[in-house]
Each structure stands twice: as structure tokens, then as C-alpha cells.
N, C-alpha and C. Protein backbone atom coordinates (compact mmCIF):
# COMPACT_ATOMS: atom_id res chain seq x y z
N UNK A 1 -65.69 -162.68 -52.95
CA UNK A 1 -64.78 -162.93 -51.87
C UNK A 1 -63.37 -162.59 -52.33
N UNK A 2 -62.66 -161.99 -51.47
CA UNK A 2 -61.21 -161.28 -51.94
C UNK A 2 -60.32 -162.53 -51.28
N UNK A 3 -59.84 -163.42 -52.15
CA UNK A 3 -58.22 -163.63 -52.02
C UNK A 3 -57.47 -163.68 -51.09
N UNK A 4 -56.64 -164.15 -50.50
CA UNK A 4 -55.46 -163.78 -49.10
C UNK A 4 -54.42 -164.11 -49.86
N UNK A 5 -53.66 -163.68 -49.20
CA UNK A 5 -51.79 -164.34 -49.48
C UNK A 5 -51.89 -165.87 -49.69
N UNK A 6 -52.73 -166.62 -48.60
CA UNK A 6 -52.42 -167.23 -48.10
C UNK A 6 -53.85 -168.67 -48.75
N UNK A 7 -54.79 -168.14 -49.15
CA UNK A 7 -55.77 -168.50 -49.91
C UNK A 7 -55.15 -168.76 -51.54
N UNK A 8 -56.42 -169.47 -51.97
CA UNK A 8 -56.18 -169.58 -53.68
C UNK A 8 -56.70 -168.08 -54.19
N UNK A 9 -55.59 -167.68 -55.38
CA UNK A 9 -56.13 -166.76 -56.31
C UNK A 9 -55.04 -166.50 -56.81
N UNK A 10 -54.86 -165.47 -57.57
CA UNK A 10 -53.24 -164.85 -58.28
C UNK A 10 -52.39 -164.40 -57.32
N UNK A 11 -52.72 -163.68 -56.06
CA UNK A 11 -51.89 -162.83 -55.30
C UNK A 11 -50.92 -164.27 -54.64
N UNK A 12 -51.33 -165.35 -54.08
CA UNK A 12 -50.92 -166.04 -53.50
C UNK A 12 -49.66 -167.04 -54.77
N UNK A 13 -50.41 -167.15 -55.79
CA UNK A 13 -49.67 -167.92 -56.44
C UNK A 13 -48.05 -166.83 -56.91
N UNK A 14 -48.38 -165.75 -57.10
CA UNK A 14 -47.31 -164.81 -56.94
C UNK A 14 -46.24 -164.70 -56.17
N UNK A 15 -46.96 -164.38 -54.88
CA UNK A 15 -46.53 -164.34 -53.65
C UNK A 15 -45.44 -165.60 -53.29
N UNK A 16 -45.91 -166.23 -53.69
CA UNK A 16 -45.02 -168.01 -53.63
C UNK A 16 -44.01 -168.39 -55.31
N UNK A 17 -43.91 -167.59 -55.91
CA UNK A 17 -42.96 -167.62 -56.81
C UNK A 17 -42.06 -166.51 -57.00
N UNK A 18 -42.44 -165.32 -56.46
CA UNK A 18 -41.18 -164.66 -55.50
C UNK A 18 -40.39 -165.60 -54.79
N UNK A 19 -40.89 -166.19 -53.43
CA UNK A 19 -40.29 -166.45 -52.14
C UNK A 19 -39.63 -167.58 -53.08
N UNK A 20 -39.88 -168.30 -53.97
CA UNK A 20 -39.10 -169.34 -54.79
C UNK A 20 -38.03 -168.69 -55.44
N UNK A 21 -37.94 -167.67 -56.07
CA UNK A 21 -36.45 -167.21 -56.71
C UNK A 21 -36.17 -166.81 -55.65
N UNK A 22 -36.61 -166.12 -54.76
CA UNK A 22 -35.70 -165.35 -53.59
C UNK A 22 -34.61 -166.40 -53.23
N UNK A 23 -35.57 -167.64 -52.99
CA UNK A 23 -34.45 -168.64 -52.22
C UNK A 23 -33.64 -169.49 -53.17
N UNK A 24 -33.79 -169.47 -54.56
CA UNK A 24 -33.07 -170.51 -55.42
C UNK A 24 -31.63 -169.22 -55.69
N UNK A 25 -32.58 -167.74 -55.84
CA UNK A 25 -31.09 -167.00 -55.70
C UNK A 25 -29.76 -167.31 -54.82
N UNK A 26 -30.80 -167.43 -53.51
CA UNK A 26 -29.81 -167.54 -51.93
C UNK A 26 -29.32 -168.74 -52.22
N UNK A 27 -29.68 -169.47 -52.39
CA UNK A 27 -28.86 -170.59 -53.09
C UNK A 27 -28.05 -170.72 -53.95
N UNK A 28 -28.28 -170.29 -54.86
CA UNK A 28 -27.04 -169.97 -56.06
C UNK A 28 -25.71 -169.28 -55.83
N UNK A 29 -26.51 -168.78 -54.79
CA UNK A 29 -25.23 -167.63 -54.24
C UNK A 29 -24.13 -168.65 -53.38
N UNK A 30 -25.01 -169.13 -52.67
CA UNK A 30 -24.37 -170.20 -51.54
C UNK A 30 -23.35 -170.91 -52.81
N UNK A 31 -24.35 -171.59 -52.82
CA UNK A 31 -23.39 -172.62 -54.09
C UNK A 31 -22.02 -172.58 -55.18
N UNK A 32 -22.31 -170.88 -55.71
CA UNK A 32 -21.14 -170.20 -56.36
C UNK A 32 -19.91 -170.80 -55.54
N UNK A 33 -19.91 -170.01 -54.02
CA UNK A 33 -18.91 -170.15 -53.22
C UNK A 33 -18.09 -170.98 -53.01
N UNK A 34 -18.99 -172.53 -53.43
CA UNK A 34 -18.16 -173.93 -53.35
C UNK A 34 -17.40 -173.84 -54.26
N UNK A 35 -15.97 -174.14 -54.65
CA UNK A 35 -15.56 -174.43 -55.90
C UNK A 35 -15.68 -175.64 -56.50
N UNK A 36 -16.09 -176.67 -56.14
CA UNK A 36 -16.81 -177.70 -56.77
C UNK A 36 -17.69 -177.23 -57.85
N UNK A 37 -18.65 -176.59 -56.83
CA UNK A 37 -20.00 -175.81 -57.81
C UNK A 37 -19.50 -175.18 -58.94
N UNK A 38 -18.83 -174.49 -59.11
CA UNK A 38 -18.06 -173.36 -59.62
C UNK A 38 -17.38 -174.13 -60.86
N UNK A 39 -16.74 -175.12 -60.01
CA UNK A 39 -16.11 -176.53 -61.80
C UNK A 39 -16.81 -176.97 -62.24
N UNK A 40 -18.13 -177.64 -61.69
CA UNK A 40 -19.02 -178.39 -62.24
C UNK A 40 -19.82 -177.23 -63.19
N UNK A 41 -20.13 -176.23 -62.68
CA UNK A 41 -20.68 -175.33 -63.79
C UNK A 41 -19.61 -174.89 -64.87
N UNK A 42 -18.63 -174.56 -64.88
CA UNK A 42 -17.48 -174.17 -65.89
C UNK A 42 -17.55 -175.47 -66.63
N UNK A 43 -17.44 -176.55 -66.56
CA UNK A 43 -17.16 -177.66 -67.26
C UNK A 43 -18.44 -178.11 -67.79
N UNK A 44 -19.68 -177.87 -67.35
CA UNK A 44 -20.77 -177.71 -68.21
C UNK A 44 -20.92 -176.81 -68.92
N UNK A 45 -20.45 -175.43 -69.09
CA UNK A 45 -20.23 -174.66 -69.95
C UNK A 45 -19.72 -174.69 -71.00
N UNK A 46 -18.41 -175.77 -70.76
CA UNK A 46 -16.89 -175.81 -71.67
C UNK A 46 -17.77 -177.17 -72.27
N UNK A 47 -18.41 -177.82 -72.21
CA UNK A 47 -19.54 -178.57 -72.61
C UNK A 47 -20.25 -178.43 -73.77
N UNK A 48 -21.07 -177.17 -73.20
CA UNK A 48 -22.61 -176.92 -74.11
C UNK A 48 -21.43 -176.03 -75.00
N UNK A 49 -20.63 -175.21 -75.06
CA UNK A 49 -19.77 -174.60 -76.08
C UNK A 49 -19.40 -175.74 -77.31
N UNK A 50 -18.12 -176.53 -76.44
CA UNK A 50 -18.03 -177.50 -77.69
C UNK A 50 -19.27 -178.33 -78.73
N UNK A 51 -19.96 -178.55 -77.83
CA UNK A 51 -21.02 -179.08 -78.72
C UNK A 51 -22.15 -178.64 -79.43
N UNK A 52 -21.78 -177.05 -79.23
CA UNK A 52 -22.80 -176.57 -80.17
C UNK A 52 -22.02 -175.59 -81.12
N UNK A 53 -20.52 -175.72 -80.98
CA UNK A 53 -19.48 -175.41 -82.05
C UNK A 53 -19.75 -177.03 -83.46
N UNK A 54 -19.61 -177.95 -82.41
CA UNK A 54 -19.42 -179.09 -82.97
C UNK A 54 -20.50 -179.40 -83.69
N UNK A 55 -21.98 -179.57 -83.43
CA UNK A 55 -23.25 -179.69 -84.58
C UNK A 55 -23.34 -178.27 -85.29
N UNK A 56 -22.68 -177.45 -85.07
CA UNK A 56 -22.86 -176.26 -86.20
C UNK A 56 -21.92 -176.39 -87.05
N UNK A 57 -20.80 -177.44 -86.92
CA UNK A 57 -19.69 -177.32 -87.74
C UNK A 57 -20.42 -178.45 -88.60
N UNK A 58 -20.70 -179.99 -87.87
CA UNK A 58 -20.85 -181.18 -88.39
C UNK A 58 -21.64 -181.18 -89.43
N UNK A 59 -23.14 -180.59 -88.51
CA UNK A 59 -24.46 -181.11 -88.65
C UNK A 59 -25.17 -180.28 -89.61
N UNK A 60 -24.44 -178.75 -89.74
CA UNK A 60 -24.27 -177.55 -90.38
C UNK A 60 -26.00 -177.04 -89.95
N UNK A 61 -26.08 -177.32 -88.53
CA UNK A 61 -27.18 -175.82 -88.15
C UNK A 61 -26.70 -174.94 -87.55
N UNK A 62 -27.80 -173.89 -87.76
CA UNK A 62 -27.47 -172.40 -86.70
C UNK A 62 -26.56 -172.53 -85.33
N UNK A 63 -26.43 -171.73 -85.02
CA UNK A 63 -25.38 -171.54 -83.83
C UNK A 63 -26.98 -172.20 -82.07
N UNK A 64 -27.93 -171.36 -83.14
CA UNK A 64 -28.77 -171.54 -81.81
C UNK A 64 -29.76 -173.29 -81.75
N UNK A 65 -29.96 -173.55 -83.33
CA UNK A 65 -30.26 -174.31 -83.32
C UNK A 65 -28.95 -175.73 -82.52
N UNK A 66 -27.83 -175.25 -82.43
CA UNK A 66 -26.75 -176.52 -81.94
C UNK A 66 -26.57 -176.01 -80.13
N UNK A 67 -26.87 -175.17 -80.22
CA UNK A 67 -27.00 -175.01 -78.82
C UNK A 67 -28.05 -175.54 -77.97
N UNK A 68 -29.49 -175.52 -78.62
CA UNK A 68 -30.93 -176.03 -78.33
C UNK A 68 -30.74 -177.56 -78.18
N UNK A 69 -30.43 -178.50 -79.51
CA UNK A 69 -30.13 -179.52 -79.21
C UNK A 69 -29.16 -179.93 -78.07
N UNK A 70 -27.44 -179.02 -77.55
CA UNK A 70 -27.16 -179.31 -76.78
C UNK A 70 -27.80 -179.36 -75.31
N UNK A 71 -28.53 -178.44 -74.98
CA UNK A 71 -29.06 -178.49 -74.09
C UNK A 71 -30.02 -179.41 -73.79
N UNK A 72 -30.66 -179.68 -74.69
CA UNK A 72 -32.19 -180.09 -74.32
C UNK A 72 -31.29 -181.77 -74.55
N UNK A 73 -31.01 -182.29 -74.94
CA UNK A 73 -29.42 -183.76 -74.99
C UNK A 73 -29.08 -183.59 -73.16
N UNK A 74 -28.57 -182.46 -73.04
CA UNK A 74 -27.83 -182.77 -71.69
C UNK A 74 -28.73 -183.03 -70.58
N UNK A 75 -30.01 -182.35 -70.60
CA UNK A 75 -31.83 -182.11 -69.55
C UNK A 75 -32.15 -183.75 -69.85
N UNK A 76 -31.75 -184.39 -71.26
CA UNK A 76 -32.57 -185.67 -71.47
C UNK A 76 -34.30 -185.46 -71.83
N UNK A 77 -34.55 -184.05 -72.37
CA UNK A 77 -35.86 -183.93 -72.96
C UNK A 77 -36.07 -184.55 -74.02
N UNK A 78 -35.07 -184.50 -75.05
CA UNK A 78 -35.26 -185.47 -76.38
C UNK A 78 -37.12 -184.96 -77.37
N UNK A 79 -37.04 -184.15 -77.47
CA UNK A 79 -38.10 -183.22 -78.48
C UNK A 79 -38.35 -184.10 -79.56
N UNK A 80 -37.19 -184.55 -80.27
CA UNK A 80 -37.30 -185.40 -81.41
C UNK A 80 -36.86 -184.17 -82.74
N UNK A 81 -37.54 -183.03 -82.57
CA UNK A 81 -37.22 -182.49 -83.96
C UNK A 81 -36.01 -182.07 -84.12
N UNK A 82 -34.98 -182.31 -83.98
CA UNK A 82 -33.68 -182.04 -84.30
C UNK A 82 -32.88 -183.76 -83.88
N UNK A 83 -31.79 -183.97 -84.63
CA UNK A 83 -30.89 -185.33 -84.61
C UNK A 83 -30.07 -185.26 -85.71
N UNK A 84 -28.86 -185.84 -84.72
CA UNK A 84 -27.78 -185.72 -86.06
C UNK A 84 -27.74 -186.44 -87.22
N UNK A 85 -27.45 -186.11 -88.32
CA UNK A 85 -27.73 -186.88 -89.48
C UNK A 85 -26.10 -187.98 -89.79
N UNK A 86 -24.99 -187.37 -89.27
CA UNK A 86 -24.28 -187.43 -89.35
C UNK A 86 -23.53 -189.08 -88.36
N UNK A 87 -22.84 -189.84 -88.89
CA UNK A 87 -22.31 -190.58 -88.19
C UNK A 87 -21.69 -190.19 -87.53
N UNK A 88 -20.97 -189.32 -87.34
CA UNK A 88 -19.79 -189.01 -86.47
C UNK A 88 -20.73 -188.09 -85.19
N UNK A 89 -21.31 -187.17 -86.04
CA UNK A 89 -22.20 -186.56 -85.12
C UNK A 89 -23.06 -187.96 -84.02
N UNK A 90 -23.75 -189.09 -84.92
CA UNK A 90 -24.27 -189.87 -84.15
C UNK A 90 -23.33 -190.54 -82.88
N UNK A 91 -21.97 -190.46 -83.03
CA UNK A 91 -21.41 -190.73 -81.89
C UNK A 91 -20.54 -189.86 -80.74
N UNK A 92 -20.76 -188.79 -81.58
CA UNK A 92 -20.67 -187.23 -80.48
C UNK A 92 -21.82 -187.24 -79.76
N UNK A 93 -22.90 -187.44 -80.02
CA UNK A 93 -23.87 -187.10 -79.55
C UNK A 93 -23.98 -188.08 -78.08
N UNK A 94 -23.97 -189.55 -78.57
CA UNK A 94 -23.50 -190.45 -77.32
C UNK A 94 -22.69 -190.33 -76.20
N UNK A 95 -21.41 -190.19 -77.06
CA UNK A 95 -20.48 -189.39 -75.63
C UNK A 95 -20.93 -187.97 -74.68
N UNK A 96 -21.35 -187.37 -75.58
CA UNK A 96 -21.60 -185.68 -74.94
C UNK A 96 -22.90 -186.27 -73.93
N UNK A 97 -23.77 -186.81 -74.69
CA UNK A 97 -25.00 -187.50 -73.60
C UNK A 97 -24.81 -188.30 -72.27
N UNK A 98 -23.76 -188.03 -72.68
CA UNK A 98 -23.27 -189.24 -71.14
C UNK A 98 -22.57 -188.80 -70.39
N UNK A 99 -21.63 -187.43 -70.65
CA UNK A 99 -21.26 -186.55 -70.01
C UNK A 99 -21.81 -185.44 -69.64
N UNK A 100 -23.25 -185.09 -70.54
CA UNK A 100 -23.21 -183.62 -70.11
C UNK A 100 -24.29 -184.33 -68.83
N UNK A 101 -25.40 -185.79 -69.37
CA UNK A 101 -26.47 -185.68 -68.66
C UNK A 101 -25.72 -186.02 -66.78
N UNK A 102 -24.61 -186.56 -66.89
CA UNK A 102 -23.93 -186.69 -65.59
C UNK A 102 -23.53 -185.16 -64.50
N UNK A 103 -23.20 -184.35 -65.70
CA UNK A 103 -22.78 -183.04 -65.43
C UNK A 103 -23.66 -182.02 -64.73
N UNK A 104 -25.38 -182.28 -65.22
CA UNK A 104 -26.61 -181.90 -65.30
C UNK A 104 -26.60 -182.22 -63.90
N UNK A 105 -26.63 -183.58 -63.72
CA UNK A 105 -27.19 -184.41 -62.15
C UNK A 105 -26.17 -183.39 -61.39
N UNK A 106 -24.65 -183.48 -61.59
CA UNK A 106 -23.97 -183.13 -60.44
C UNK A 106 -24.33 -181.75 -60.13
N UNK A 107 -24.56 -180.85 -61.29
CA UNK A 107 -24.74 -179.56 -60.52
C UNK A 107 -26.04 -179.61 -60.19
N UNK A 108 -26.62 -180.30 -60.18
CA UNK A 108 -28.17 -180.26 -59.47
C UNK A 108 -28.19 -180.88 -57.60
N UNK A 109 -27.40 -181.44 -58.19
CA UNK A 109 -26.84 -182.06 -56.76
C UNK A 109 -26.88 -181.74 -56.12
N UNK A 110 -25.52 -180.64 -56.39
CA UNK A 110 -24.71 -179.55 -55.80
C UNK A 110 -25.47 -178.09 -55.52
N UNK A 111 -26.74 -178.18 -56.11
CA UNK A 111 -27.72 -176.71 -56.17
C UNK A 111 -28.89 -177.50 -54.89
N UNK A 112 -29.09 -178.26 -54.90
CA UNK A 112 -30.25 -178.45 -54.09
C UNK A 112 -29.52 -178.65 -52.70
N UNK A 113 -27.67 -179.13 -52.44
CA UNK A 113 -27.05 -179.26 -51.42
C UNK A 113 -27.16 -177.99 -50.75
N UNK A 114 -27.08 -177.05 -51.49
CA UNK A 114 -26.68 -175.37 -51.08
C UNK A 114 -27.78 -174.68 -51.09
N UNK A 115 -28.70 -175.38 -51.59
CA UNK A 115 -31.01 -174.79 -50.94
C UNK A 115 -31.31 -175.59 -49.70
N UNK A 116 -30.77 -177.05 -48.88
CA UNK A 116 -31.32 -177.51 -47.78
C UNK A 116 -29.82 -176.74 -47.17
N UNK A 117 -29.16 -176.66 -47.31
CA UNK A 117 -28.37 -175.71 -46.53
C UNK A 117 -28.49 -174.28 -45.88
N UNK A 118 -29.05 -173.75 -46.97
CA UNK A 118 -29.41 -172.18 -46.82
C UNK A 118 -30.65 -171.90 -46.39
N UNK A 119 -31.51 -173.06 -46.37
CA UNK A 119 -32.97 -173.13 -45.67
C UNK A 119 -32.44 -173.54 -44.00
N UNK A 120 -31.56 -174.71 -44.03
CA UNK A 120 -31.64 -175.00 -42.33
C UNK A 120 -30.39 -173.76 -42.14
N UNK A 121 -30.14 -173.47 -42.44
CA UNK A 121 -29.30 -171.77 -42.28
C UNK A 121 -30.10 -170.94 -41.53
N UNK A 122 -31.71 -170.83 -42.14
CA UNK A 122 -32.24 -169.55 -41.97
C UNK A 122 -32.94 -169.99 -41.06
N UNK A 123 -33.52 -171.38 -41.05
CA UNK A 123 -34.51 -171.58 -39.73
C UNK A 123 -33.66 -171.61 -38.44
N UNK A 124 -32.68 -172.13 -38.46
CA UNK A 124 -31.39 -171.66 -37.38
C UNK A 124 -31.28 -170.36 -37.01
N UNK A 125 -31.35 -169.53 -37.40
CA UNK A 125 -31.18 -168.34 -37.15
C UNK A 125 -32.72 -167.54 -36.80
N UNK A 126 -33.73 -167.97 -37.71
CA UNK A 126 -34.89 -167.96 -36.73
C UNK A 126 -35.32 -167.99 -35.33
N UNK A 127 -34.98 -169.20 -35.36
CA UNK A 127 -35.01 -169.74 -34.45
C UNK A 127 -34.28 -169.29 -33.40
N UNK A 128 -33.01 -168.98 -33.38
CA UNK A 128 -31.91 -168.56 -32.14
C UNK A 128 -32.33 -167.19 -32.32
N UNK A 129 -33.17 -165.94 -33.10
CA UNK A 129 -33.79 -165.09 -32.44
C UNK A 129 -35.10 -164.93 -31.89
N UNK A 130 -36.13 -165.93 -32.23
CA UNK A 130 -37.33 -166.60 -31.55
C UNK A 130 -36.87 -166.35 -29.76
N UNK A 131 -35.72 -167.52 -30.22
CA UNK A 131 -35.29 -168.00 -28.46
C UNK A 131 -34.95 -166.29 -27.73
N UNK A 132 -33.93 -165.90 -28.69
CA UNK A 132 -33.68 -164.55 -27.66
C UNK A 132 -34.50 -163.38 -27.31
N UNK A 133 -35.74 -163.38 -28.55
CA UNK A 133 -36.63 -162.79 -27.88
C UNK A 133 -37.64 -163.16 -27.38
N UNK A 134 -37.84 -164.34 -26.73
CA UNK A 134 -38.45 -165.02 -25.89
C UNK A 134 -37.90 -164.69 -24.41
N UNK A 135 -36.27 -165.40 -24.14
CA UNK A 135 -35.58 -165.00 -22.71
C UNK A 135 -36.13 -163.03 -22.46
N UNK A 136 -35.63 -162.80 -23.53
CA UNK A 136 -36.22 -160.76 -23.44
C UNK A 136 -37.03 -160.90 -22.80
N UNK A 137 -38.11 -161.17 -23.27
CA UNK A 137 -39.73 -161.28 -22.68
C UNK A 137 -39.76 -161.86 -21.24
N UNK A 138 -39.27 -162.65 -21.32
CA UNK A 138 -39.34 -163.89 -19.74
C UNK A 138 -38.27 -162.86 -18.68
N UNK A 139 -37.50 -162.21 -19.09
CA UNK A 139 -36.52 -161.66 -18.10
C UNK A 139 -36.99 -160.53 -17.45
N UNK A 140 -38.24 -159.48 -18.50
CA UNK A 140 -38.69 -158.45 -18.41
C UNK A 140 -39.85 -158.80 -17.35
């Protein structure tokens, strides 16, 4: 038996992780536009920079290894195999955790504000050409 779009198999699971970046793009895009969005991402940037200047200076790992920990600190994944050894580091790490994981929420916030936006965007507009080519039809 062959598959549909719309059935289980690979084509479908495909098919539906396209239409997922398509719209997290359209979203991103949306979102850029806010300048909220736009600070909240710059200042998570100016973020994950300092603090992976800062455990490569402190903690003395790789550039990528202080970046990995920053990130995966700010997500709140906590892996375990990496931690600062360092006291000072142990209380960088606190502060940055409390800022970046806040930073994390807001632009998530702010990304899923600008995906139910850009979704009731499009069904709006669906919709108001549904309607007009409906009257078409009914007038004809």
C-alpha cells in the first residue's frame, strides 16, 4: 500500500516538517520586525558572547566548549559534563543562569507571539478570499 501526504509513512512526515520551517521562518521574519524581538535577541547574544569569553578565560576551556555550556545553562538542559570548577566561575554561572534562562523565555515569548500572529494572519486572509470567491460564484 503506497503512502499519502496525508497518511503515515516518510512522505507525510516530510511533508509536515517543511510546512513547520516554512512557518517558524514566517515567523521569524514577523518577529525580526518588532524591536523588542530584535533587543531581546541582541542582548541574548551580548549574553552567550560574554559568557563564553568568560569560562574560556576563567574555566580555561575551548572557545566552543564555553559556548556549549553557555547555551545549554541558558535552555536549562544541564548535561552535567561540563561545570565550573572555579568559585568565581561558580557565581557567574548563577547570575548568567538567571539572566540568560529569563532571556530564553522572553524571546520565546516573543517567537511564538509572532507564529499565532502570522497563522491568524493567514487564515484571515484565507478566509476573506474563500468569501470573495464564493460572492464570484453566487453573483455568476
Amino acid at each position: 500500500m503506497r503512502p499519502t501526504l496525508r497518511g503515515e509513512g516518510y512522505g507525510a512526515g516530510v511533508f509536515g516538517l517543511v510546512v513547520m520551517f516554512v512557518r517558524i521562518g514566517s515567523a521569524l521574519r514577523t518577529a525580526w520586525e518588532r524591536p523588542t524581538f530584535r533587543g531581546t535577541a541582541w542582548t541574548l547574544a551580548l549574553l552567550w558572547t560574554s559568557a563564553t569569553f568568560f569560562y574560556s578565560a576563567q574555566e580555561r576551556w575551548g572557545v566552543l566548549d564555553s559556548f556549549y555550556f553557555a547555551v545549554c545553562t541558558g535552555l536549562t538542559i544541564g548535561y552535567g559534563d561540563l561545570a565550573p570548577a572555579t568559585d568565581l566561575g561558580k557565581v557567574f554561572t548563577i547570575l548568567y543562569g538567571l539572566l540568560a534562562v529569563g532571556m530564553f523565555a522572553a524571546l520565546a515569548t516573543q517567537l511564538a507571539q509572532a507564529f499565532t500572529t502570522t497563522h491568524a494572519d493567514r487564515a484571515a486572509r484565507f478566509k476573506a478570499r474563500k468569501g470573495k470567491a464564493k460572492r464570484r460564484h453566487d453573483s455568476s
